[in-house]
Protein backbone atom coordinates (compact mmCIF):
# COMPACT_ATOMS: atom_id res chain seq x y z
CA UNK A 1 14.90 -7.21 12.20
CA UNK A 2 17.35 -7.56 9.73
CA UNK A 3 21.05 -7.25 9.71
CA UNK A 4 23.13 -6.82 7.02
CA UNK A 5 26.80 -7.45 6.88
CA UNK A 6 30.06 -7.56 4.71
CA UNK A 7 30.69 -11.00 4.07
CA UNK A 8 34.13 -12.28 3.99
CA UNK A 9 35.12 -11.93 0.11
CA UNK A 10 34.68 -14.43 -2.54
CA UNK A 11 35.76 -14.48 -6.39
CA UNK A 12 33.44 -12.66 -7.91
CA UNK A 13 32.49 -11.32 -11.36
CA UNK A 14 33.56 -8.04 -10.23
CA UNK A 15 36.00 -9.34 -7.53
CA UNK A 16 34.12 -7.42 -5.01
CA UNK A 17 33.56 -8.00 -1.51
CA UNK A 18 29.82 -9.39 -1.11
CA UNK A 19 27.41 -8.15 1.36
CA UNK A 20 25.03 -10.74 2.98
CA UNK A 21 22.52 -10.14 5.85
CA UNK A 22 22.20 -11.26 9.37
CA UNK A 23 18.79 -11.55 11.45
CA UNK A 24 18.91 -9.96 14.73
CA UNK A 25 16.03 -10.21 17.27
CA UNK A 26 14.39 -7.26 16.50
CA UNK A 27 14.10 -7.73 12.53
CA UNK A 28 14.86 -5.03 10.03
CA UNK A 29 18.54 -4.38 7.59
CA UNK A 30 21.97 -3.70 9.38
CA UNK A 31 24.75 -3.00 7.10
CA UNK A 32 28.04 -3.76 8.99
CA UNK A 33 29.98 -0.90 9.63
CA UNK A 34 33.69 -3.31 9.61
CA UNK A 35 34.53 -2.22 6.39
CA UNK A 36 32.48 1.23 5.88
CA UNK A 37 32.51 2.99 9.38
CA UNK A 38 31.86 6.34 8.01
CA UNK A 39 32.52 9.31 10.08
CA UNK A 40 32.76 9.93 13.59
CA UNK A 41 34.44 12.43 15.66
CA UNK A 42 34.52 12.14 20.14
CA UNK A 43 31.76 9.27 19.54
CA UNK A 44 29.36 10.98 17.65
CA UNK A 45 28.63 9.67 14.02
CA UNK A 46 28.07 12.17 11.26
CA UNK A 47 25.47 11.48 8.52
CA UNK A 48 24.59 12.98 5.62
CA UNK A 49 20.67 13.70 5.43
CA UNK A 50 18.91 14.51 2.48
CA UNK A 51 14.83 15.25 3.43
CA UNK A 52 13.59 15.02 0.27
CA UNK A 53 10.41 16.27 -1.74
CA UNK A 54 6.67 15.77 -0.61
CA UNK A 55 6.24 14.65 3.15
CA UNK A 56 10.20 14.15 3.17
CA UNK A 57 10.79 16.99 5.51
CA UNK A 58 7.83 16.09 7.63
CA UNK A 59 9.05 12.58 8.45
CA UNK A 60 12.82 13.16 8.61
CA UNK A 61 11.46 16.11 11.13
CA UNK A 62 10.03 12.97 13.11
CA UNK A 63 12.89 10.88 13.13
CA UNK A 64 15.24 13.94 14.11
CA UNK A 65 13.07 14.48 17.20
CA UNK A 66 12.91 11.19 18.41
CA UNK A 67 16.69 10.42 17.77
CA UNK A 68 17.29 13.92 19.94
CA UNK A 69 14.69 12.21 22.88
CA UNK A 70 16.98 9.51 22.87
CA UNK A 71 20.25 10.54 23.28
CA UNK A 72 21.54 9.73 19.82
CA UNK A 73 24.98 10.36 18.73
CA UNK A 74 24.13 11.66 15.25
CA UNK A 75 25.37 14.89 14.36
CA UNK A 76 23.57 15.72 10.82
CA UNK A 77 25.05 17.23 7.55
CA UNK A 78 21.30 18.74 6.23
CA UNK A 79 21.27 18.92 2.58
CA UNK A 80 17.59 19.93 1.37
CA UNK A 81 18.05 18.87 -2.34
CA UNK A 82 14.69 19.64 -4.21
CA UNK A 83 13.92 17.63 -7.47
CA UNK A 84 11.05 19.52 -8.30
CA UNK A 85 13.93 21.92 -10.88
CA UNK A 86 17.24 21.50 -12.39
CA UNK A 87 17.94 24.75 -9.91
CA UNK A 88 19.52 22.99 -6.77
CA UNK A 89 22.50 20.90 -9.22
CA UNK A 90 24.66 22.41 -7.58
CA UNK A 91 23.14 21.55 -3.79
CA UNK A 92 23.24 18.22 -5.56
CA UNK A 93 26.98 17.48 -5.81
CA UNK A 94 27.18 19.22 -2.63
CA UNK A 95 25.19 16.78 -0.97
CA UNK A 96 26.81 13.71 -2.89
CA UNK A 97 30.47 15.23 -1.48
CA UNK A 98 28.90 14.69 2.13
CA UNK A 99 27.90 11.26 1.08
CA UNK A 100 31.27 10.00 0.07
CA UNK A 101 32.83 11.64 3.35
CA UNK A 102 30.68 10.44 5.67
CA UNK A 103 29.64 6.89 3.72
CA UNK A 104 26.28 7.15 5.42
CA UNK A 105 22.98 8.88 4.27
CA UNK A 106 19.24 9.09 5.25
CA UNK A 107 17.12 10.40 2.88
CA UNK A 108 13.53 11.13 1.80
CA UNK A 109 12.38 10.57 -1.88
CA UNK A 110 13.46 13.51 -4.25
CA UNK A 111 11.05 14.19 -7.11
CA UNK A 112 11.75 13.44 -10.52
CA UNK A 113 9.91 15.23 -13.40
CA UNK A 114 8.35 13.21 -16.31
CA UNK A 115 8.66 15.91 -18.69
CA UNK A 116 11.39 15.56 -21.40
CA UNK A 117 12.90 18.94 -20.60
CA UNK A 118 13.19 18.08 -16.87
CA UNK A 119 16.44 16.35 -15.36
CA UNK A 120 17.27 13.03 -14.68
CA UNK A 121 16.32 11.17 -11.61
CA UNK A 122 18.72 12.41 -8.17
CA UNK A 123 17.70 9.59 -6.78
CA UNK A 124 18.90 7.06 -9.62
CA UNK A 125 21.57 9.67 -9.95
CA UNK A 126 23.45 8.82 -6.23
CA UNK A 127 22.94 5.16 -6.48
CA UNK A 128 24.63 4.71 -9.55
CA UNK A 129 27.32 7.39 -9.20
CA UNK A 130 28.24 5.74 -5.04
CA UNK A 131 27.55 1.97 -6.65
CA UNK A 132 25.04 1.05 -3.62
CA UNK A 133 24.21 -1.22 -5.85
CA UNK A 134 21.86 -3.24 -3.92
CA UNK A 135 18.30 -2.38 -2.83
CA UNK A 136 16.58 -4.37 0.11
CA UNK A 137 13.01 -4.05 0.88
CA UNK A 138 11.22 -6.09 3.70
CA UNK A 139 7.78 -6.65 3.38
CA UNK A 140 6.58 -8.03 6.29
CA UNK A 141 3.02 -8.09 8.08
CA UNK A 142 2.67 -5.98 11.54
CA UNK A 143 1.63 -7.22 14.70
CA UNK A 144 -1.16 -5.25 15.66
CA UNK A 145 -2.09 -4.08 12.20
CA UNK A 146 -4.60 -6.56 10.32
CA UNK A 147 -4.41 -6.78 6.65
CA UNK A 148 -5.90 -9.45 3.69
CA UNK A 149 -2.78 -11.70 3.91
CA UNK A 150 -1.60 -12.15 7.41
CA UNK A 151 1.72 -13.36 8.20
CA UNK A 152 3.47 -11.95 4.78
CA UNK A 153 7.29 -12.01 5.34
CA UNK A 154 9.42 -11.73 2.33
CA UNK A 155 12.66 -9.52 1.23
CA UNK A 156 12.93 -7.87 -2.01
CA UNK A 157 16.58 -7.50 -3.23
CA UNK A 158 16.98 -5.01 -6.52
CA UNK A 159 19.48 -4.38 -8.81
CA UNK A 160 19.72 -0.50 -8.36
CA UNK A 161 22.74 0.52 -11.03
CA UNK A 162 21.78 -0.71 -14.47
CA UNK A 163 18.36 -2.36 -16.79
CA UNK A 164 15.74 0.61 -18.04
CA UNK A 165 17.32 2.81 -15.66
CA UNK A 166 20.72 3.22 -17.39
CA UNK A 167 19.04 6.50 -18.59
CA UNK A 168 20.61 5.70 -22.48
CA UNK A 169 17.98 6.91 -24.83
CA UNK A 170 17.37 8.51 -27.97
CA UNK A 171 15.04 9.57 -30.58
CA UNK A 172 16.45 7.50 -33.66
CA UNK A 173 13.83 9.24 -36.01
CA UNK A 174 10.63 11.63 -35.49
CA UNK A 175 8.22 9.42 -33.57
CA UNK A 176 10.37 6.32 -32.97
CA UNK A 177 12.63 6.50 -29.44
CA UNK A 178 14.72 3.37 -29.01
CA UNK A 179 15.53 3.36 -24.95
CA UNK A 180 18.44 0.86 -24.13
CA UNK A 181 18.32 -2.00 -20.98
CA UNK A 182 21.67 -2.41 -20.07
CA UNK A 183 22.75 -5.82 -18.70
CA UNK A 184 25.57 -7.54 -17.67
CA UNK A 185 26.84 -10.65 -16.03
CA UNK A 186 29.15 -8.94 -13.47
CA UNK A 187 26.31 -7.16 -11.92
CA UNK A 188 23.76 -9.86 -12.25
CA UNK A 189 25.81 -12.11 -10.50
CA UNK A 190 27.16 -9.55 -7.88
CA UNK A 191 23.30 -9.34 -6.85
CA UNK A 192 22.50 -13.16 -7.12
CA UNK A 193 25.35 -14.07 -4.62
CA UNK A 194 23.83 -11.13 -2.50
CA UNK A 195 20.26 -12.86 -2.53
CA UNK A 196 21.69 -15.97 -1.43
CA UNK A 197 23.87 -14.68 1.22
CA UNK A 198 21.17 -12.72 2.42
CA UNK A 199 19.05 -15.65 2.70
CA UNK A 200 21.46 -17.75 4.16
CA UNK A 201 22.32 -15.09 6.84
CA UNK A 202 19.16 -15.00 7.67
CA UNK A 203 18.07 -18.07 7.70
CA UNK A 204 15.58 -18.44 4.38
CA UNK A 205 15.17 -21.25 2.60
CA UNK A 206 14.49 -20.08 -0.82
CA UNK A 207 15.39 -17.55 -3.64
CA UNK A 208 13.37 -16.81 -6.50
CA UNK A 209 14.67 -14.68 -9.70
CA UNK A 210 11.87 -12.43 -10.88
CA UNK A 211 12.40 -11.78 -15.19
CA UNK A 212 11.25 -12.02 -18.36
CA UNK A 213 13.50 -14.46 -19.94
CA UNK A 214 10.84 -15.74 -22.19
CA UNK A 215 10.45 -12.65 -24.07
CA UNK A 216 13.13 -10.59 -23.09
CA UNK A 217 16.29 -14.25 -24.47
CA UNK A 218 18.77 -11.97 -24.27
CA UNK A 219 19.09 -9.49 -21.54
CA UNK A 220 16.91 -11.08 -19.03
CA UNK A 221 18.25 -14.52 -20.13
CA UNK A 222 22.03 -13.61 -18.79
CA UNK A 223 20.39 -12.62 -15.63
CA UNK A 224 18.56 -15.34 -15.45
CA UNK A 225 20.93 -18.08 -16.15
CA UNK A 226 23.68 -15.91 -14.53
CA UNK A 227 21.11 -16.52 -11.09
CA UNK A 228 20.77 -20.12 -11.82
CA UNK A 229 24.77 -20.93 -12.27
CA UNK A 230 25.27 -18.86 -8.73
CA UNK A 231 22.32 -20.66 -7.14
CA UNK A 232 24.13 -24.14 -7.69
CA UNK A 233 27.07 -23.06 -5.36
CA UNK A 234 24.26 -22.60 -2.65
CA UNK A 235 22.70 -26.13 -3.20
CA UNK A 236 24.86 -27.80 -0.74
CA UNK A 237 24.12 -25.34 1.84
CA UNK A 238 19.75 -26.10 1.50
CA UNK A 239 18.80 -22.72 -0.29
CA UNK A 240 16.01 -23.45 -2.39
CA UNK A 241 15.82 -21.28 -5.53
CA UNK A 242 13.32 -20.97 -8.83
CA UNK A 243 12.47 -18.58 -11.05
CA UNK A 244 9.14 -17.09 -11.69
CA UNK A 245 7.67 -14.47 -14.76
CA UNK A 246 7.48 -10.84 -13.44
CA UNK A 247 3.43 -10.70 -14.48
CA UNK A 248 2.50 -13.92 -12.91
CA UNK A 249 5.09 -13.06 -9.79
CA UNK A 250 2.35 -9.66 -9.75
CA UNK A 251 -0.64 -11.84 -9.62
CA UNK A 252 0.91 -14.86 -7.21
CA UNK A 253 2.14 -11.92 -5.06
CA UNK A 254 -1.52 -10.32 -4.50
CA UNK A 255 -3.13 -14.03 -4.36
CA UNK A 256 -0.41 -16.04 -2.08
CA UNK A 257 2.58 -13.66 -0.89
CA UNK A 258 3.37 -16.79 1.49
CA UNK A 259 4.89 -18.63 -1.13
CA UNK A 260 7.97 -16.02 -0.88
CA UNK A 261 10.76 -15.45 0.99
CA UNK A 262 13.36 -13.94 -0.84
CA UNK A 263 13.27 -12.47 -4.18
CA UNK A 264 15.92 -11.01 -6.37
CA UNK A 265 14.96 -9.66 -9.81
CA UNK A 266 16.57 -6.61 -12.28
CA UNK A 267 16.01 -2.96 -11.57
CA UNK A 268 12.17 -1.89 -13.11
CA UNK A 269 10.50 -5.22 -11.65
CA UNK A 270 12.04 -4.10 -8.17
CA UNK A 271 10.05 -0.79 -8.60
CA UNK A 272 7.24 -2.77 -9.67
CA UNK A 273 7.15 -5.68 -6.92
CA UNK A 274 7.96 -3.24 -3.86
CA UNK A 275 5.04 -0.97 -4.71
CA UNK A 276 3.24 -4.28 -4.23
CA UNK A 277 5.20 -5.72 -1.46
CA UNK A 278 4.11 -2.43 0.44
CA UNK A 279 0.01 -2.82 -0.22
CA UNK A 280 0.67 -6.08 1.48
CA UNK A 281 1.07 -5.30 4.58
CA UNK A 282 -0.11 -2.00 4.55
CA UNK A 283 1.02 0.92 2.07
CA UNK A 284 4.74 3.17 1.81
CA UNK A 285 4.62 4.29 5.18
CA UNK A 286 5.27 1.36 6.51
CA UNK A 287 8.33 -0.27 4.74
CA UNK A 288 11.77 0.68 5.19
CA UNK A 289 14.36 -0.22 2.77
CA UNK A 290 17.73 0.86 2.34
CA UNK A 291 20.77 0.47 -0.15
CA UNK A 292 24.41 -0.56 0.17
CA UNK A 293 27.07 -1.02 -1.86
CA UNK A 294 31.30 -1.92 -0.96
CA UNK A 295 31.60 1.61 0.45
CA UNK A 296 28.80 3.33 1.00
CA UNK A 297 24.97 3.04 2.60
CA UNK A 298 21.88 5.10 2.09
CA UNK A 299 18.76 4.66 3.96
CA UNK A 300 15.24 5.62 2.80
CA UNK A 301 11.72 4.52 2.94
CA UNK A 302 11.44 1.04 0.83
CA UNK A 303 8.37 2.22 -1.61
CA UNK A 304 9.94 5.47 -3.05
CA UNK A 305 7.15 7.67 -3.00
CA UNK A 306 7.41 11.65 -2.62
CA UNK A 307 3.19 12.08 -1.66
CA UNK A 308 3.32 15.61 -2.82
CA UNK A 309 -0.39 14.97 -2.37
CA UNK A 310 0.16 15.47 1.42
CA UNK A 311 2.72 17.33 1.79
CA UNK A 312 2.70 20.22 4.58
CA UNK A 313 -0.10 18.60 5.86
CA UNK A 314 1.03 16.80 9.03
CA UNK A 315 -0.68 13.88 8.21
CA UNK A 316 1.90 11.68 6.80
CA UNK A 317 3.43 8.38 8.64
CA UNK A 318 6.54 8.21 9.48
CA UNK A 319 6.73 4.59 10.24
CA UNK A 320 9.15 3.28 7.30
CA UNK A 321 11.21 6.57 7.84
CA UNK A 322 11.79 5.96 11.58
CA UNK A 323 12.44 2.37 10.71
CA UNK A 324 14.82 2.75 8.11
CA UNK A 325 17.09 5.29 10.22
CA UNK A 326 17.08 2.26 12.82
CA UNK A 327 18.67 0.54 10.38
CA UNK A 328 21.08 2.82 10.24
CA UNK A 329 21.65 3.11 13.74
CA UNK A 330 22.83 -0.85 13.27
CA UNK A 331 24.67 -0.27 10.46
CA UNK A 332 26.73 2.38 12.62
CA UNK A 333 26.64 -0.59 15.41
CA UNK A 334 24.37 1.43 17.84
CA UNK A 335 22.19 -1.73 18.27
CA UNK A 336 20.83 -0.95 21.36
CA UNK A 337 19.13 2.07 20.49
CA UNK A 338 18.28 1.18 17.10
CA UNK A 339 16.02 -1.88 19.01
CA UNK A 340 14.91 0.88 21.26
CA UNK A 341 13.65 2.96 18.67
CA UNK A 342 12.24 0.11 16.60
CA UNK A 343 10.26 -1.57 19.75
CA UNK A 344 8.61 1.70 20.57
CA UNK A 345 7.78 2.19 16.85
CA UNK A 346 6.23 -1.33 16.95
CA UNK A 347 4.77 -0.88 20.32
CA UNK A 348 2.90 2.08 19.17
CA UNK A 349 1.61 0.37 16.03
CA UNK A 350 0.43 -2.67 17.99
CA UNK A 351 -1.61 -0.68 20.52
CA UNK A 352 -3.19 0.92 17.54
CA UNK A 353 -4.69 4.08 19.94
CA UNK A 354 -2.40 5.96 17.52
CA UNK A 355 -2.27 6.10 13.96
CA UNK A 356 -1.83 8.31 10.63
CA UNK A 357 -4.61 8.04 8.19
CA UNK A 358 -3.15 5.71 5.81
CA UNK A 359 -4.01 2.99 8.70
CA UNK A 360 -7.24 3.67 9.01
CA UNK A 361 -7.18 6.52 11.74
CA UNK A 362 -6.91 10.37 12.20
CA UNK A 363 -3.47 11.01 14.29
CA UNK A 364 -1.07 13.22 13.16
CA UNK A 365 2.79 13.14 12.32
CA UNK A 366 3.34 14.95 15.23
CA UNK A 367 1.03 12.40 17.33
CA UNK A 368 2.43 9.27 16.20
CA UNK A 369 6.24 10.93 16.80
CA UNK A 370 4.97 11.95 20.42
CA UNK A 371 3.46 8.48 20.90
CA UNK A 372 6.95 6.73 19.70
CA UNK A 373 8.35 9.28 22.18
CA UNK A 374 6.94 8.62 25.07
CA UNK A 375 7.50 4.78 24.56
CA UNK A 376 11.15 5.43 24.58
C-alpha cells in the first residue's frame, strides 16, 4: 500500500518541507512520523478521533473494535463533533485543540448544510486552519471484487486549502452573487512537487494536471503552467507528465481509467474526480484517503460522504474506514499491524462470503468487523 513520507527539503515557493510517498508491500498512504510524531506517552500513541455524521459512528465503532482485538497502542481523544447545527462550535475548537496536540486525527465525514443560514464546512474548516494541505486518494481495483474496469490503479492528489473552497463570497447586488477562486503559485507548486515526489516514491511513471486553463487563463492557467515549470525538474528523473481538461478527464476516466496513474488537479475537480475514482472500483466504502500537511495528518474515508441515508442502520462498510486508520497506524510507524489489519481487511474482501450491501451482498457492519476479526 502506500507510504508517504517527509522528503528531505527543497526550495520551495513556500520554503516548506515537501512530502512525497513511498510504496510498501502492502499498498495504501504512510505519512512518516520523522518530523510529526504526535503524541505518545509509555508507548501508546494518542489520537484525536472525530466519528463524524451519518454512518461515521458506525464505522469508527468498527475500526475501534478491531484495533482493541489487536492489541493496538491507540489511546483515543473522542470528539463527536456534529455538523448537522452551528450548536457543537464550541466541541469544534475543542476537537481542533486535540488535533494540534496530538498531530494525528481519524475522522468520519461531518455534515455540512447547504442552506445559506447554516455554517461553513468543519471539514474544509480543519484542513485549512492545520494546512494539511494535501489530499491523497487511491483508487485502485480489489482482488476478489469484480468491477467494469479491472486492474484500475491510480492516485488522486488535491489541493485541499484554497480554489472555490476559499469560502469568499458575496451578494454584490439582489440576485447577482460573485463567489471568488483563490489561486496562487506558492500552493500550486507546493502540490505539483508533491505529485511528482509521490510518483517518484512510488515508482509511477506519469503525472497528469487536471484544469480548465482554456476557459478558466487566469487562475487555472498559474496552476497549470506553475505544474508544467515543476514537471521539467522531474524530466531527468523519467516522470512522464501532461495535462488533460477536467470534463474530458470525467469521460476518459469512466471509458479508460488505465491511462492514469497519478493525477494532481485544484481543489473542486478533486471532489469531482474522487467521487469517480471511487465508482471505479467499487463505491465510498471502499477508498481510503487521508491528508497531510508539514505538521499535522488526518485520516478519513477518500470519497467524503456522510450516508445519512443509512445511518443507524448497521449496514454500512467499513472498508475505506478500516483502511484509512491503517494508514495511520504507518504513519505512527506501527507497520506491522497496520499490514495485519489491512491483509485481513483484504482477505475478507477476496473471499467475498462476507460483504455489506454496497457490494452486492446482505452482511452487516458488525459481520464484516467480526469477519476482519477473526482473520487477525
Amino acid at each position: 500500500m502506500l507510504r508517504s513520507a517527509l522528503a528531505s527539503a527543497r526550495p520551495s515557493a513556500l520554503k516548506q518541507t515537501r512530502l512525497s510517498s513511498t510504496l510498501s508491500s502492502s499498498a495504501f498512504p504512510r505519512i512518516s512520523a520523522i518530523d510529526r510524531p504526535g503524541t505518545k506517552y509509555g508507548g501508546t500513541h494518542t489520537v484525536t478521533l472525530i466519528p463524524g455524521d451519518g454512518v461515521g459512528a458506525e464505522i469508527t465503532e468498527s475500526v475501534k473494535e478491531i484495533f482493541n482485538s489487536a492489541n493496538a497502542p491507540i489511546e483515543w481523544e473522542q470528539y463527536d463533533v456534529s455538523g448537522v447545527s452551528s450548536s457543537g462550535e464550541a466541541l469544534f475548537k475543542q476537537a481542533m485543540d486535540s488535533l494540534k496536540r496530538n498531530k494525528v486525527g481519524l475522522k468520519g465525514i461531518l455534515f455540512t448544510p447547504i442552506s445559506q443560514s447554516g455554517h461553513i464546512s468543519w471539514n474544509v474548516a480543519m484542513r485549512q486552519q492545520l494546512d494539511i494541505y494535501a489530499s491523497v486518494v487511491l483508487c485502485k481495483s480489489l482482488p476478489g471484487f469484480p468491477t467494469r474496469h479491472p486492474n484500475v490503479d491510480f492516485a488522486i492528489i488535491r489541493e485541499n486549502t484554497e480554489g472555490e473552497y476559499s469560502g469568499l463570497e458575496h451578494q454584490s447586488y439582489p440576485g447577482v452573487v460573485e463567489n471568488l477562486k483563490i489561486s496562487t503559485r506558492a500552493k500550486a507548486e507546493r502540490i505539483s512537487r508533491f505529485a511528482f515526489d509521490f510518483a517518484l516514491k512510488n515508482g509511477r511513471k506519469k503525472v497528469t494536471c487536471v484544469h480548465k486553463a482554456n476557459i478558466m487563463k487566469l487562475g487555472d492557467g498559474l496552476f497549470l503552467n506553475t505544474f508544467r515549470r515543476v514537471a521539467e525538474d522531474y524530466k531527468s528523473m523519467g516522470i512522464e507528465f501532461n495535462d488533460m481538461i477536467v470534463d474530458n478527464t470525467s469521460m476518459q476516466l469512466v471509458a479508460r481509467p488505465g491511462q492514469f496513474d497519478v493525477m494532481v488537479m485544484p481543489n473542486l475537480y478533486g471532489a469531482i474526480v474522487s467521487n469517480i475514482g471511487a465508482a471505479l472500483v467499487g463505491g465510498p466504502g471502499v477508498v481510503p484517503g487521508c491528508n497531510v500537511g508539514r505538521e499535522y495528518a488526518l485520516f478519513e474515508p477518500g470519497c467524503r460522504h456522510v450516508a445519512s441515508d443509512i445511518q443507524g442502520t448497521n449496514t454500512a462498510n467499513p472498508t475505506a474506514m478500516i483502511l484509512s486508520a491503517t494508514m495511520m497506524l504507518r504513519h505512527l510507524g506501527l507497520d506491522d499491524l497496520a499490514n495485519k489489519i489491512a491483509s485481513a481487511t483484504f482477505n475478507v474482501i477476496k473471499e467475498g462470503k462476507v460483504r455489506t450491501a454496497d457490494m452486492g451482498g446482505s452482511s452487516t457492519t458488525s459481520d464484516f468487523t467480526g469477519a476482519v476479526i477473526k482473520k487477525l
